[in-house]
N, C-alpha and C. Protein backbone atom coordinates (compact mmCIF):
# COMPACT_ATOMS: atom_id res chain seq x y z
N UNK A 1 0.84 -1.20 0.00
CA UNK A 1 0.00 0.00 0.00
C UNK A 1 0.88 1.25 0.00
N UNK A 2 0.31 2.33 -0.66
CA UNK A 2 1.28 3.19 -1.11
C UNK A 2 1.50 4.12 0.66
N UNK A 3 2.65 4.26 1.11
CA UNK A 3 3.06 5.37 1.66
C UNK A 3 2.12 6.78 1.83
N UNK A 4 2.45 7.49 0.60
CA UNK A 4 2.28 8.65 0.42
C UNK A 4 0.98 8.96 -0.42
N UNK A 5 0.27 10.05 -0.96
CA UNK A 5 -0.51 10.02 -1.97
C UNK A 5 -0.46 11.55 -2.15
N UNK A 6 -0.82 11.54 -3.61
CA UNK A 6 -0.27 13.16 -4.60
C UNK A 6 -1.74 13.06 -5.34
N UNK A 7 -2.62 14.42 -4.55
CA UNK A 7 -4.03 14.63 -4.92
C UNK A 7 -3.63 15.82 -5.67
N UNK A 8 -4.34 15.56 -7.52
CA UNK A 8 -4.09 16.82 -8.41
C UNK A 8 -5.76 17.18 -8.41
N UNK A 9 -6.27 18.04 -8.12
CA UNK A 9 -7.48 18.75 -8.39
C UNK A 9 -6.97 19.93 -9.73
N UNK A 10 -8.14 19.34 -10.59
CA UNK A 10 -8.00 20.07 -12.32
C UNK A 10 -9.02 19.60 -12.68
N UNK A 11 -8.76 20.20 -14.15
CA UNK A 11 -9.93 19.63 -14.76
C UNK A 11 -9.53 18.62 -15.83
N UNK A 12 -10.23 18.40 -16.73
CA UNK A 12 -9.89 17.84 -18.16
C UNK A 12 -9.66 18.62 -18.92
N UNK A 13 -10.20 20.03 -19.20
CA UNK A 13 -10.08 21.02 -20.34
C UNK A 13 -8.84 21.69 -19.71
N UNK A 14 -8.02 21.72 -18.72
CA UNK A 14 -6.84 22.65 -18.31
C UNK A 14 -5.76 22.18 -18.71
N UNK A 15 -4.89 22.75 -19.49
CA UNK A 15 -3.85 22.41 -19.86
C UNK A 15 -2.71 22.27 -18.97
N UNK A 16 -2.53 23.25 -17.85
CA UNK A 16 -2.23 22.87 -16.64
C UNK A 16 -2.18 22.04 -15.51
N UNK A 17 -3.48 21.66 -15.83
CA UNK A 17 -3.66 20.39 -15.38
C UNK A 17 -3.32 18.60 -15.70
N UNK A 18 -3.38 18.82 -16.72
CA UNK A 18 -2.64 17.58 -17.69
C UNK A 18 -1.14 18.00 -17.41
N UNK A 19 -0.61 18.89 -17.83
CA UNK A 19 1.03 19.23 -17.81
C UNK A 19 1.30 18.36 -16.08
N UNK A 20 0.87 19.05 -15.04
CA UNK A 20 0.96 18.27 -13.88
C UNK A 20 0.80 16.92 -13.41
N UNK A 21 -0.91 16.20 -13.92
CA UNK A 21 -0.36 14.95 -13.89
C UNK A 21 0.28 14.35 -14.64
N UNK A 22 0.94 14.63 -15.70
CA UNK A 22 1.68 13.85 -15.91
C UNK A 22 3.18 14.41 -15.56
N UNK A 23 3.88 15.31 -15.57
CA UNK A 23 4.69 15.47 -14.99
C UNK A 23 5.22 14.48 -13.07
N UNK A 24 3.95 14.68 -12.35
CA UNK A 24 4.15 13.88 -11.42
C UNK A 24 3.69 12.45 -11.59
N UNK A 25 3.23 12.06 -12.22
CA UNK A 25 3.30 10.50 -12.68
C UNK A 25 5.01 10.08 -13.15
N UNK A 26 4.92 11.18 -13.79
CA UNK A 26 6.64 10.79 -14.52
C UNK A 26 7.58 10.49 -13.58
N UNK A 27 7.38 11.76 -12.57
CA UNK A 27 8.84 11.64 -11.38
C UNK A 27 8.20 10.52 -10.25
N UNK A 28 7.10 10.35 -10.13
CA UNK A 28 6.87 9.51 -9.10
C UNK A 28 7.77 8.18 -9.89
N UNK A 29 7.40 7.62 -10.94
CA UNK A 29 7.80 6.23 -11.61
C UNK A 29 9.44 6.79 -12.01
N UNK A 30 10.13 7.92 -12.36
CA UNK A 30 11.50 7.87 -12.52
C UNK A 30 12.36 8.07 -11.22
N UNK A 31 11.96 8.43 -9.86
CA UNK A 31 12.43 8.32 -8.82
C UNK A 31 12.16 6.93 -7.81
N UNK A 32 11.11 5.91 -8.82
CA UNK A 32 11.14 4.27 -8.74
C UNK A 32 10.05 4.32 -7.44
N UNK A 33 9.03 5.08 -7.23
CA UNK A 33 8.23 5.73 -6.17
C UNK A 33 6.98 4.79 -6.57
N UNK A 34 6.38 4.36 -7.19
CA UNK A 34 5.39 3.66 -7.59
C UNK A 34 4.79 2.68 -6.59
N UNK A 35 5.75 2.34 -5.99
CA UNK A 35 5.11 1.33 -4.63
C UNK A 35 4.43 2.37 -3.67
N UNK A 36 5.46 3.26 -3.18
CA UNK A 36 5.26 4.13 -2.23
C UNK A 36 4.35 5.68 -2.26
N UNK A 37 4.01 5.42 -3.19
CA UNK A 37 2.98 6.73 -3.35
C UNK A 37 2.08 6.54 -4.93
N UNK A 38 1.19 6.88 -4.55
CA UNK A 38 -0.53 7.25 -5.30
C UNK A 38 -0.50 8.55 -5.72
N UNK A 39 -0.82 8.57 -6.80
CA UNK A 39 -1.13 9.75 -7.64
C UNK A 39 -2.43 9.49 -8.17
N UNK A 40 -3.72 10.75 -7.40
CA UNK A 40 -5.03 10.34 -7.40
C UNK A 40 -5.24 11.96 -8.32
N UNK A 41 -5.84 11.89 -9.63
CA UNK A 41 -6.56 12.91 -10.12
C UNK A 41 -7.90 13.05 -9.85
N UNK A 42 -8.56 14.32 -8.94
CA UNK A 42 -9.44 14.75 -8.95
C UNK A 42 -10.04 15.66 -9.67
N UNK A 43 -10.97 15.20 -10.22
CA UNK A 43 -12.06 15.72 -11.66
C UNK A 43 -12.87 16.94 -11.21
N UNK A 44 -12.40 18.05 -11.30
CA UNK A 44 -13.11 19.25 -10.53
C UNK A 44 -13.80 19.60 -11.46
N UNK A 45 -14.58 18.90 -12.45
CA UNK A 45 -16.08 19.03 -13.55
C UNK A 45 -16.93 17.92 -12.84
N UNK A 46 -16.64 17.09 -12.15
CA UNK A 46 -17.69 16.50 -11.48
C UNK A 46 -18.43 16.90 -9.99
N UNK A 47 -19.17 16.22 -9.47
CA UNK A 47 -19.59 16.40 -8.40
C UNK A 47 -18.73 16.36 -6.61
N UNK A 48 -18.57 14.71 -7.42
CA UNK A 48 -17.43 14.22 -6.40
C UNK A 48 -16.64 14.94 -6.33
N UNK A 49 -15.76 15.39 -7.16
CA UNK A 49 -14.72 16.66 -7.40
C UNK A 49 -15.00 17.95 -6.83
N UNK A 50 -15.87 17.85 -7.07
CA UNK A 50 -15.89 19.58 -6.36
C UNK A 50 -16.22 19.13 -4.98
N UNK A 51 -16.56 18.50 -4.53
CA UNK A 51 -17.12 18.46 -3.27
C UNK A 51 -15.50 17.86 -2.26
N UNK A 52 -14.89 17.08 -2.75
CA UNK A 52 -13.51 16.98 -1.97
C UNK A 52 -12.98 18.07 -2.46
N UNK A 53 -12.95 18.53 -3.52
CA UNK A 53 -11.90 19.97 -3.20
C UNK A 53 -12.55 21.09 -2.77
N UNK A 54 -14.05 21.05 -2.40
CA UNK A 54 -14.79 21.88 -1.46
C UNK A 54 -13.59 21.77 0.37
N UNK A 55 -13.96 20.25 -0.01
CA UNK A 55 -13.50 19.80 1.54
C UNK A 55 -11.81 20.54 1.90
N UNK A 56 -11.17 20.40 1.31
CA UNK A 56 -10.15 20.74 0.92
C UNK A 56 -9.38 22.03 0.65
N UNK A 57 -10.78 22.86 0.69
CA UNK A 57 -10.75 24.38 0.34
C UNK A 57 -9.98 24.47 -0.88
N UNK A 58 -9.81 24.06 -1.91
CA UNK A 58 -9.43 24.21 -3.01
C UNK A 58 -10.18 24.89 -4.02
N UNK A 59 -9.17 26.32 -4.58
CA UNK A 59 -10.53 27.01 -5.15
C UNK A 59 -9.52 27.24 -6.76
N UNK A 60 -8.40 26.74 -6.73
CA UNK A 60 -7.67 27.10 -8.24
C UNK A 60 -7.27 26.14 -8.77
N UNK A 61 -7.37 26.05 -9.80
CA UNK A 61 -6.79 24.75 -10.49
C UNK A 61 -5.72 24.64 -11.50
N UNK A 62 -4.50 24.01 -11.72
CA UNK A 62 -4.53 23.17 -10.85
C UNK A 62 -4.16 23.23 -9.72
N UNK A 63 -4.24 22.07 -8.56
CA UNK A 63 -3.90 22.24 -7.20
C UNK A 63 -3.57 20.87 -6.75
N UNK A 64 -1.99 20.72 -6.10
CA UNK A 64 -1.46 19.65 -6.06
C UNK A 64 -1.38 19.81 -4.35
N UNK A 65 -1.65 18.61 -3.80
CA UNK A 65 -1.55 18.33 -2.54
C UNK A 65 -0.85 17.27 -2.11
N UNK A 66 0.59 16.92 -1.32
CA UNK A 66 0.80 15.82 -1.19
C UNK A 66 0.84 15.36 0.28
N UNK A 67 0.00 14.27 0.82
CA UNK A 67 -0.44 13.76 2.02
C UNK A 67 0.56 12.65 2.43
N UNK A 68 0.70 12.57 3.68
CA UNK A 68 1.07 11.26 4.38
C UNK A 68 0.05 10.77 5.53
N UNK A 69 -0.54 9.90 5.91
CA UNK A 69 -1.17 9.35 6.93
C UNK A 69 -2.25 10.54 7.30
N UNK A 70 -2.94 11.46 6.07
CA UNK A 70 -3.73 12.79 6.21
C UNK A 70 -3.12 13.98 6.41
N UNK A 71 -1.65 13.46 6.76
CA UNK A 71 -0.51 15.11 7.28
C UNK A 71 -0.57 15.88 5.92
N UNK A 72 -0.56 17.08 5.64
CA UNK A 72 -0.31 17.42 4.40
C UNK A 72 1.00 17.95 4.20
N UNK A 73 1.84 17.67 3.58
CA UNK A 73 3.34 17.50 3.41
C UNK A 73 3.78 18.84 2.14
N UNK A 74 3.02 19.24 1.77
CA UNK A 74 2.97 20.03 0.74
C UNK A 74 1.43 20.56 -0.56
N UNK A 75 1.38 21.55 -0.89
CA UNK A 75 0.83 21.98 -1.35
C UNK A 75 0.80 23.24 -2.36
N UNK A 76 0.35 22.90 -3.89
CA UNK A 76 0.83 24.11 -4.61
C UNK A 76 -0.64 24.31 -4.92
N UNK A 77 -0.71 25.31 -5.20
CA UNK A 77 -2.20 25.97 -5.36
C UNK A 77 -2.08 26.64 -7.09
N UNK A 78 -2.73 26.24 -7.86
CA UNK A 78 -2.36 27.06 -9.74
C UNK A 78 -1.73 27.07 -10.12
N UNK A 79 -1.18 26.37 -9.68
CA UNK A 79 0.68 26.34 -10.89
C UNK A 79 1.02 24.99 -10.50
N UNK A 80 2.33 24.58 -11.47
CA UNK A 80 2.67 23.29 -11.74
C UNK A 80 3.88 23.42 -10.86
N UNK A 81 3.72 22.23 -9.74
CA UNK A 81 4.41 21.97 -8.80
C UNK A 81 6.37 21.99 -9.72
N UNK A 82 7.47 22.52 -8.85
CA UNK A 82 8.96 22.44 -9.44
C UNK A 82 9.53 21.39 -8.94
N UNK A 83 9.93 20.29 -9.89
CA UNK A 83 10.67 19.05 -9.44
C UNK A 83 11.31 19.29 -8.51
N UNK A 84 11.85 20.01 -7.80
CA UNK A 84 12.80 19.56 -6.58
C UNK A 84 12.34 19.90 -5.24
N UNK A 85 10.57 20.76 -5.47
CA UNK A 85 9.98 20.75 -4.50
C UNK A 85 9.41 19.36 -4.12
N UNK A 86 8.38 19.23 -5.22
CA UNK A 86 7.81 17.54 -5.43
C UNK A 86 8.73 16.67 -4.71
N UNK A 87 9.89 16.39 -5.33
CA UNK A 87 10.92 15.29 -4.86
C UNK A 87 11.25 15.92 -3.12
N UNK A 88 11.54 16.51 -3.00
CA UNK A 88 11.80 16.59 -1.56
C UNK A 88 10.57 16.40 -0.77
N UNK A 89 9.20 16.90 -1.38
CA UNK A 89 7.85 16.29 -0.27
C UNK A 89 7.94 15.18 -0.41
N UNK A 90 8.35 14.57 -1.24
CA UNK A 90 8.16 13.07 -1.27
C UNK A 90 9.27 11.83 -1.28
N UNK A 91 10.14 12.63 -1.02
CA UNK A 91 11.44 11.88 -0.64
C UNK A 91 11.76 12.08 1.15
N UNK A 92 11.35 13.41 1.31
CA UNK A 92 11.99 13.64 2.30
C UNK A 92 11.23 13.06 3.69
């Protein structure tokens, strides 16, 4: 079970949003992280979506959150998280 987990709230139409998950899909699997952490996209055109990133107070998209055991370890709010922030929430 994964460790860690990396919640992207976006949409489908944001280009920003795509640039991010996949960017952190990339470094999660090139820093060999795949066991140890979840990368969960939340669909902020749905219901469910808005309503956890209600919970969440998330009001820009995209918006990357990375959790441990509910701790929140980091957080970028509209912009695309910088590899060596990412890697250190999630290495460190």
């Amino acid at each position: 079970m994964a460790d860690k987990k990396v919640l992207i709230f976006g949409k489908q139409s944001c280009a920003k949003c795509t640039t991010t998950k996949n960017k952190v899909g990339h470094y999660v699997s090139k820093w060999g992280l795949d066991e140890q952490v979840s990368v969960i996209f939340v669909d902020m055109d749905t219901l469910d979506g808005l309503s956890e990133g209600a919970f969440r107070d998330v009001w820009e998209v995209p918006t990357t959150i990375v959790e441990q055991k509910h701790d929140i370890l980091a957080r970028w709010d509209g912009k695309v998280p910088q590899s060596d922030s990412l890697r250190n929430s999630l290495l460190g």
